[in-house]
PDB file of N, CA and C in Angstrom:
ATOM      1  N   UNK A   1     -60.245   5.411   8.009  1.00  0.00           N
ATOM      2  CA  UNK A   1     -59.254   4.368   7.903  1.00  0.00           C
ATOM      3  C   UNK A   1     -58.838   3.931   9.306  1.00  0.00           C
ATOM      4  N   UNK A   2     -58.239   2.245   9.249  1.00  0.00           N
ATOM      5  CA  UNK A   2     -58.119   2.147  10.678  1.00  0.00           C
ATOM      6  C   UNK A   2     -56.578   2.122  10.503  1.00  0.00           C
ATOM      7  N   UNK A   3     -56.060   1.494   9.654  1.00  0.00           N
ATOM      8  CA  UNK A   3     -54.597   1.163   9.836  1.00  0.00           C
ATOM      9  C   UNK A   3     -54.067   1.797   8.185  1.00  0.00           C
ATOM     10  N   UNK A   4     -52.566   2.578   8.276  1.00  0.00           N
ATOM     11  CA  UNK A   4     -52.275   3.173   7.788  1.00  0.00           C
ATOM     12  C   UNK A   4     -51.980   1.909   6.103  1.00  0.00           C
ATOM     13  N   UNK A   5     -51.867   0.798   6.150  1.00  0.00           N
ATOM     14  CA  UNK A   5     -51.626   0.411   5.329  1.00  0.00           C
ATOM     15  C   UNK A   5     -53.095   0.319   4.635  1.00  0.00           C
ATOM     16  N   UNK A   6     -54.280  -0.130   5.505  1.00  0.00           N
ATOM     17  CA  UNK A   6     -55.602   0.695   4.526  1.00  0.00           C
ATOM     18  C   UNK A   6     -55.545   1.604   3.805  1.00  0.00           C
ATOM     19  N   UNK A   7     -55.272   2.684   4.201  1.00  0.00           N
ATOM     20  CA  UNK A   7     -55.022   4.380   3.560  1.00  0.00           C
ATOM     21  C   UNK A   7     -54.440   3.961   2.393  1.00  0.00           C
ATOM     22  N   UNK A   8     -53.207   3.281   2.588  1.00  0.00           N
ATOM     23  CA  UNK A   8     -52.080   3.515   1.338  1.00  0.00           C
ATOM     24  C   UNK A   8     -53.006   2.251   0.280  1.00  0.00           C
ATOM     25  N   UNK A   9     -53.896   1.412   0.431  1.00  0.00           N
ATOM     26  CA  UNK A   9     -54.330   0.614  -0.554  1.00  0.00           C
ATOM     27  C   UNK A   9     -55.253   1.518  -1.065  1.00  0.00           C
ATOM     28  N   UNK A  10     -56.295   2.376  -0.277  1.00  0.00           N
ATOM     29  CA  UNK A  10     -57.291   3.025  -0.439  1.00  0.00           C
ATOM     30  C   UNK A  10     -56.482   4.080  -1.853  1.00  0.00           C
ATOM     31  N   UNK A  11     -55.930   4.843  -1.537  1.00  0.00           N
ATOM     32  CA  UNK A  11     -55.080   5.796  -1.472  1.00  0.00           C
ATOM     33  C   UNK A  11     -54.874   5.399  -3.345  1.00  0.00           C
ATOM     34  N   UNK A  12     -54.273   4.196  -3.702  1.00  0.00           N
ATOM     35  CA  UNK A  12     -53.494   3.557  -4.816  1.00  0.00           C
ATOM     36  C   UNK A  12     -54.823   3.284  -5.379  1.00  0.00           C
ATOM     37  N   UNK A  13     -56.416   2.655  -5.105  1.00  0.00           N
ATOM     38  CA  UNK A  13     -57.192   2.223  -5.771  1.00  0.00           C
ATOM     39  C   UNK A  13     -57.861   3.329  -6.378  1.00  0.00           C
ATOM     40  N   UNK A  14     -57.432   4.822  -5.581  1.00  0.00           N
ATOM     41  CA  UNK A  14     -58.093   6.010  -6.364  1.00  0.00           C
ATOM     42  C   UNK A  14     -57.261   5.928  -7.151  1.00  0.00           C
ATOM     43  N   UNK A  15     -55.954   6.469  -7.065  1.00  0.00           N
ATOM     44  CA  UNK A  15     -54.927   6.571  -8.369  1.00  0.00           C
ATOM     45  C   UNK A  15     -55.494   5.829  -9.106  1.00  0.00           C
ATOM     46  N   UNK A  16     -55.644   5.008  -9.208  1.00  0.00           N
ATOM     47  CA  UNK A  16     -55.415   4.153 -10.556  1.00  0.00           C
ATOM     48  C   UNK A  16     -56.962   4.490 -11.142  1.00  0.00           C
ATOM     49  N   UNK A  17     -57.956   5.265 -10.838  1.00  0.00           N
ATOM     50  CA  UNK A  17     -59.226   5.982 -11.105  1.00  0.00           C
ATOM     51  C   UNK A  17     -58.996   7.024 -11.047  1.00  0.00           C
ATOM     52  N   UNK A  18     -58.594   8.064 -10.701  1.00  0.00           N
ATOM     53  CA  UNK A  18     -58.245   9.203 -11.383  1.00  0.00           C
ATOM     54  C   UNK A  18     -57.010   8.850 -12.744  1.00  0.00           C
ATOM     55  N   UNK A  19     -56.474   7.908 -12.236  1.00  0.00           N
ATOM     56  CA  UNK A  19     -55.340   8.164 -13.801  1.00  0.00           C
ATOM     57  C   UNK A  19     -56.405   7.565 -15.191  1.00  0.00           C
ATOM     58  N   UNK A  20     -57.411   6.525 -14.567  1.00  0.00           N
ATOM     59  CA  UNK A  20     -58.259   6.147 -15.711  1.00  0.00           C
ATOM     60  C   UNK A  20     -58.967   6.953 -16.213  1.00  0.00           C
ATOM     61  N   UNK A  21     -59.589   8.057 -15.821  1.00  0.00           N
ATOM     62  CA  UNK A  21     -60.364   9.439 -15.997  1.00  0.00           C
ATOM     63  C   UNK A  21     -59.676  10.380 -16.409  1.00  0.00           C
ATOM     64  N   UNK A  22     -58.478  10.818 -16.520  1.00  0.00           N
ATOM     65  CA  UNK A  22     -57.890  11.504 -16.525  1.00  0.00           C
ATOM     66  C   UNK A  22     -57.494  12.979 -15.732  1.00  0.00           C
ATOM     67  N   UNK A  23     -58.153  12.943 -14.683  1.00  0.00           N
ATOM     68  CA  UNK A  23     -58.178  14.097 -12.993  1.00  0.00           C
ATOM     69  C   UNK A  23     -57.014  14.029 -12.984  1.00  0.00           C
ATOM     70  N   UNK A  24     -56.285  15.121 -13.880  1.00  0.00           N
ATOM     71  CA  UNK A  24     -54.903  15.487 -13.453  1.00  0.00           C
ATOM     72  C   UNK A  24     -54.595  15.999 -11.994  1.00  0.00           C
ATOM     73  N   UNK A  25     -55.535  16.681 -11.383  1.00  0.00           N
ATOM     74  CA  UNK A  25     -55.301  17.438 -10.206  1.00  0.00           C
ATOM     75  C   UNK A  25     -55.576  16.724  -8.914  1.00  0.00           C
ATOM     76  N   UNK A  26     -57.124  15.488  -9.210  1.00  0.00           N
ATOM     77  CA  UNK A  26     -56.518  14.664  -8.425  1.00  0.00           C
ATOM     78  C   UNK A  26     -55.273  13.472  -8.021  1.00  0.00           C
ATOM     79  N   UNK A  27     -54.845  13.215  -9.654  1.00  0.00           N
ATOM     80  CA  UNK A  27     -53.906  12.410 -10.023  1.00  0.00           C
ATOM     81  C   UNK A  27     -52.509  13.178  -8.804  1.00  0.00           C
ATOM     82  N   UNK A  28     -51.992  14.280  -8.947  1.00  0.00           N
ATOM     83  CA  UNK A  28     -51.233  14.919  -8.401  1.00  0.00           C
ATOM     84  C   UNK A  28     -51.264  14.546  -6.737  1.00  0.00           C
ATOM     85  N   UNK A  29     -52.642  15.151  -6.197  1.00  0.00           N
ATOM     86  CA  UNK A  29     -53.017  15.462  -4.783  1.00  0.00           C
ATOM     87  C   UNK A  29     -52.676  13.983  -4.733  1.00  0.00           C
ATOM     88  N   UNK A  30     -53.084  13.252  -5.274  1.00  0.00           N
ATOM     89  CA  UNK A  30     -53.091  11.682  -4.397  1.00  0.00           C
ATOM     90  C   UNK A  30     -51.984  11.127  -3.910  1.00  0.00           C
ATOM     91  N   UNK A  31     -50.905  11.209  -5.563  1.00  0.00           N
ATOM     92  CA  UNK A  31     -49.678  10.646  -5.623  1.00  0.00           C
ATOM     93  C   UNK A  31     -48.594  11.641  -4.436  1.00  0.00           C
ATOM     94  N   UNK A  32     -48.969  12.896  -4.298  1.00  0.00           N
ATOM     95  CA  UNK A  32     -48.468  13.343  -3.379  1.00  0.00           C
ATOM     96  C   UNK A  32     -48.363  12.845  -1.877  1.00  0.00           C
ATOM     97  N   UNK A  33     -49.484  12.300  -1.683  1.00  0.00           N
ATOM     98  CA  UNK A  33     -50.013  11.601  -0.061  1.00  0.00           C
ATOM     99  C   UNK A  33     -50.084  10.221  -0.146  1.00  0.00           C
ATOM    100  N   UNK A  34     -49.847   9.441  -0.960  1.00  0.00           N
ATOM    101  CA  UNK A  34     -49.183   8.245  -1.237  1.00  0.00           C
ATOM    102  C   UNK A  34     -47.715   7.903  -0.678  1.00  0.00           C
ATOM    103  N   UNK A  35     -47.220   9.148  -1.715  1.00  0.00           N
ATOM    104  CA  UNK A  35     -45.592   9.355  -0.920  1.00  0.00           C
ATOM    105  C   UNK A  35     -45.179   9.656   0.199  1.00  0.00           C
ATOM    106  N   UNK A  36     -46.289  10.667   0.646  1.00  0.00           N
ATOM    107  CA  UNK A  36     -45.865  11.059   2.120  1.00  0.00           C
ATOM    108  C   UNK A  36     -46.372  10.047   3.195  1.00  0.00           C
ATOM    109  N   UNK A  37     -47.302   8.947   3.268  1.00  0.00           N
ATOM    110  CA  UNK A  37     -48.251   8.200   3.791  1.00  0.00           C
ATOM    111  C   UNK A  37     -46.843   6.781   3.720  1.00  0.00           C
ATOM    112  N   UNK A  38     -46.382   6.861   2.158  1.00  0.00           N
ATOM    113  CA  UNK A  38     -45.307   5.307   2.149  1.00  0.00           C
ATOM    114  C   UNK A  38     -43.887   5.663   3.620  1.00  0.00           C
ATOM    115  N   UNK A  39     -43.692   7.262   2.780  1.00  0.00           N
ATOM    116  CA  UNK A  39     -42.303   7.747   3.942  1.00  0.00           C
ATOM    117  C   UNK A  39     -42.633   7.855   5.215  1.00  0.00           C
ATOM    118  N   UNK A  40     -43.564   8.050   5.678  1.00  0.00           N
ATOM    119  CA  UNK A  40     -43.934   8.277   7.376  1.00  0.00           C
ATOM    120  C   UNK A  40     -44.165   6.500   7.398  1.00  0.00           C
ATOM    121  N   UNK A  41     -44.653   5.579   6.819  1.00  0.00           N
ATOM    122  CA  UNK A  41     -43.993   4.278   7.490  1.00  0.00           C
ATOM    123  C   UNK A  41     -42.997   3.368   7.248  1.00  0.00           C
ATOM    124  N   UNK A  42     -41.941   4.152   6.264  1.00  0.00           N
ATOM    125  CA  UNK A  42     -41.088   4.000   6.520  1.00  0.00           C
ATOM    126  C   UNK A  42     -40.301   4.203   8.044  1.00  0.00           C
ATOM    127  N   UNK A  43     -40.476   5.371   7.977  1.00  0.00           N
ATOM    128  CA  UNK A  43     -39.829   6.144   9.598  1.00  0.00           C
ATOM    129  C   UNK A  43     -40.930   5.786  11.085  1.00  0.00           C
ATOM    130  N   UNK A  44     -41.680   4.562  10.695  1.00  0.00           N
ATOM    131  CA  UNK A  44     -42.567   4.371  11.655  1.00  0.00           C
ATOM    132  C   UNK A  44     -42.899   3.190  11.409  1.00  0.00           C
ATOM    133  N   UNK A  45     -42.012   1.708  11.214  1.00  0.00           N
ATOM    134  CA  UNK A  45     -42.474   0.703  10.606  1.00  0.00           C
ATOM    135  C   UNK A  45     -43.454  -0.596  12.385  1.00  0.00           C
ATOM    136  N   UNK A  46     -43.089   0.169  13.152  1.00  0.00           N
ATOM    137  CA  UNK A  46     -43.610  -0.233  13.990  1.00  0.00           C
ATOM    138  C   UNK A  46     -45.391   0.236  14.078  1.00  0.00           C
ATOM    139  N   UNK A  47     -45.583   1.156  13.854  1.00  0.00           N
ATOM    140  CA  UNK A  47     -46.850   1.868  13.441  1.00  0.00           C
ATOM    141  C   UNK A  47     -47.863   1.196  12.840  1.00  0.00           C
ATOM    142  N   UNK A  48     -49.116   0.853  13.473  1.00  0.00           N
ATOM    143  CA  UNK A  48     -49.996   0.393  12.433  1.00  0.00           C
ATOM    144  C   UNK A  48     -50.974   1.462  11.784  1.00  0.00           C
ATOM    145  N   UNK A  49     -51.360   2.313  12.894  1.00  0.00           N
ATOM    146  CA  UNK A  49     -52.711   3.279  12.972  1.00  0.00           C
ATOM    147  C   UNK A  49     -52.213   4.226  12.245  1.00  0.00           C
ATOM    148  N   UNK A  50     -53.519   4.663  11.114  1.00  0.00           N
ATOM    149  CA  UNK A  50     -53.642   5.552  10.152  1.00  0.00           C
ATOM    150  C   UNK A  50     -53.152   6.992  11.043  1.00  0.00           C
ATOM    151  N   UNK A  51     -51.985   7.843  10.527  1.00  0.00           N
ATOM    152  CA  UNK A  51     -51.527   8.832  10.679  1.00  0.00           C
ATOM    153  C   UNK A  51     -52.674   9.679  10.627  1.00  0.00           C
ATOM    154  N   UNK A  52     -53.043  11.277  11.578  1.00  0.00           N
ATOM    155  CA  UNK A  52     -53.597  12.236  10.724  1.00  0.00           C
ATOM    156  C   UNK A  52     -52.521  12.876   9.963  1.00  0.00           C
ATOM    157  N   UNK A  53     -52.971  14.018   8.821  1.00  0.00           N
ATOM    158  CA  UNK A  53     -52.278  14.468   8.077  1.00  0.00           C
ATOM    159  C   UNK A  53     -51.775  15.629   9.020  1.00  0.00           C
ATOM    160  N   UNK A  54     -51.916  15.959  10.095  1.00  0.00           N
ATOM    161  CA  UNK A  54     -50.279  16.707  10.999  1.00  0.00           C
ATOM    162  C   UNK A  54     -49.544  16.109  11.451  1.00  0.00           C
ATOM    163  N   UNK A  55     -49.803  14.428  11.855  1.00  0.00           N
ATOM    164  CA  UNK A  55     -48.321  13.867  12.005  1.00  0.00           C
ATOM    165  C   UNK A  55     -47.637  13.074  11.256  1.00  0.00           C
ATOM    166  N   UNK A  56     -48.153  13.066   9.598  1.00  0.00           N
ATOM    167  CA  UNK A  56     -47.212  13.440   8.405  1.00  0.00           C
ATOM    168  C   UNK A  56     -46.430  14.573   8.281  1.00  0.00           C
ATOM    169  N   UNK A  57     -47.228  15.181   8.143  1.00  0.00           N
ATOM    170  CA  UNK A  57     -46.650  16.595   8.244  1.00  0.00           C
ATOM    171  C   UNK A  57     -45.186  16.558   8.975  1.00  0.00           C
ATOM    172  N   UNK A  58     -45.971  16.543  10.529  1.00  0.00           N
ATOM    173  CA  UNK A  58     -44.671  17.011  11.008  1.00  0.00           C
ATOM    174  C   UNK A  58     -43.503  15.888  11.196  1.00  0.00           C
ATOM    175  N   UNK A  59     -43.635  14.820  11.010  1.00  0.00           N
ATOM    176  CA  UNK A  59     -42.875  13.674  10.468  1.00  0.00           C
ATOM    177  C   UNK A  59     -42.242  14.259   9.750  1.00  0.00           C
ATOM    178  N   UNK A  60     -42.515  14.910   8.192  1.00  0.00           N
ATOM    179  CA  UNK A  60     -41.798  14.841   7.226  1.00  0.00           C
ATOM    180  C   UNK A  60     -40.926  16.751   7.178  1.00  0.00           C
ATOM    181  N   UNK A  61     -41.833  17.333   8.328  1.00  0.00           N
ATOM    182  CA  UNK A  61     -41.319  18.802   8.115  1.00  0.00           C
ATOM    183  C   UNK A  61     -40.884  19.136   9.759  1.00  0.00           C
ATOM    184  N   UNK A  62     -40.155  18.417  10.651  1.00  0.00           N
ATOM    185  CA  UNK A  62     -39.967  18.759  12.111  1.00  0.00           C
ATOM    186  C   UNK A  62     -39.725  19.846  12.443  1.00  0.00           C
ATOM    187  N   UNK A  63     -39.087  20.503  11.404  1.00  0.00           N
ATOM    188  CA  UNK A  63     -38.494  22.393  11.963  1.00  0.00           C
ATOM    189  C   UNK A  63     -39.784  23.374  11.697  1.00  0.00           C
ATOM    190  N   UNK A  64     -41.212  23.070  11.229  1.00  0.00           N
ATOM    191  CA  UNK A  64     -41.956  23.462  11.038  1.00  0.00           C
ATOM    192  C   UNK A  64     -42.747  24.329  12.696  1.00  0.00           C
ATOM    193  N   UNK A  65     -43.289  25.019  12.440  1.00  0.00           N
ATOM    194  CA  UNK A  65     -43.810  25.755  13.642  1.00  0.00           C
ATOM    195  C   UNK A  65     -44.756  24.879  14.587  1.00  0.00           C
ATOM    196  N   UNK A  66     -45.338  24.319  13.383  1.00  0.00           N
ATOM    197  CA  UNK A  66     -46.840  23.819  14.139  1.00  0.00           C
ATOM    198  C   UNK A  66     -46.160  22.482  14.730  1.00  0.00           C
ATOM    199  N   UNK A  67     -45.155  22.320  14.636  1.00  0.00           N
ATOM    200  CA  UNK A  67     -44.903  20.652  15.012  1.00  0.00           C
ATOM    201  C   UNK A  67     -43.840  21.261  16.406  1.00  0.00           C
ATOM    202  N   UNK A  68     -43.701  22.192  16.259  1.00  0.00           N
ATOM    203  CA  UNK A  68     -42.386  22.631  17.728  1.00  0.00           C
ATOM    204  C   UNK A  68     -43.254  22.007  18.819  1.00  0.00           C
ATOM    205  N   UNK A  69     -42.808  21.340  19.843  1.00  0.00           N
ATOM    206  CA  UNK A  69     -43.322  20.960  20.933  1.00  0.00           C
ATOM    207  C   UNK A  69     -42.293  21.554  22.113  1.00  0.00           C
ATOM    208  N   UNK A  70     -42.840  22.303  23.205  1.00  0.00           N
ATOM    209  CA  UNK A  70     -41.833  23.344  24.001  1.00  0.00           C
ATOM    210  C   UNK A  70     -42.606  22.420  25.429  1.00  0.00           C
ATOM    211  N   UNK A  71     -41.150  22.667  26.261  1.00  0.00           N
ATOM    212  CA  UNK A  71     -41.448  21.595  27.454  1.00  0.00           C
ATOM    213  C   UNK A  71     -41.448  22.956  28.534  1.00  0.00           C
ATOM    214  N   UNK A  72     -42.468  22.530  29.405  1.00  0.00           N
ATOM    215  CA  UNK A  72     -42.392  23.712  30.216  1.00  0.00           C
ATOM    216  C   UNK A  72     -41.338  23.726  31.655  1.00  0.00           C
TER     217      UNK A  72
END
């Protein structure tokens, strides 16, 4: 993906193919990273470029370990 609003179309054209199939488990995984993919540009509406999934992550989890950034 180049730009995060790709992802989130990409993202919605599976949903709506797993919900036609019935892939409960992908149905889940997707709608999960849909949400987290809509809220990180929310909090980043300046943002075009597709997030990786650690700076969702740590977007959405900052007190998390892997996201601590220590200044030397």
């Amino acid at each position: 993906m180049n730009t995060i609003d790709e992802h989130i179309q990409k993202d919605q054209t599976e949903l709506e193919a797993a919900r036609a199939s019935g892939d409960l488990a992908k149905l889940r995984h997707l709608e999960g990273e849909l949400h987290d993919l809509q809220e990180y540009k929310q909090h980043h509406p300046e943002e075009s470029k597709d997030p990786t999934s650690l700076e969702v992550y740590c977007d959405l989890n900052p007190e998390a370990p892997e996201c601590r950034v220590y200044d030397d």
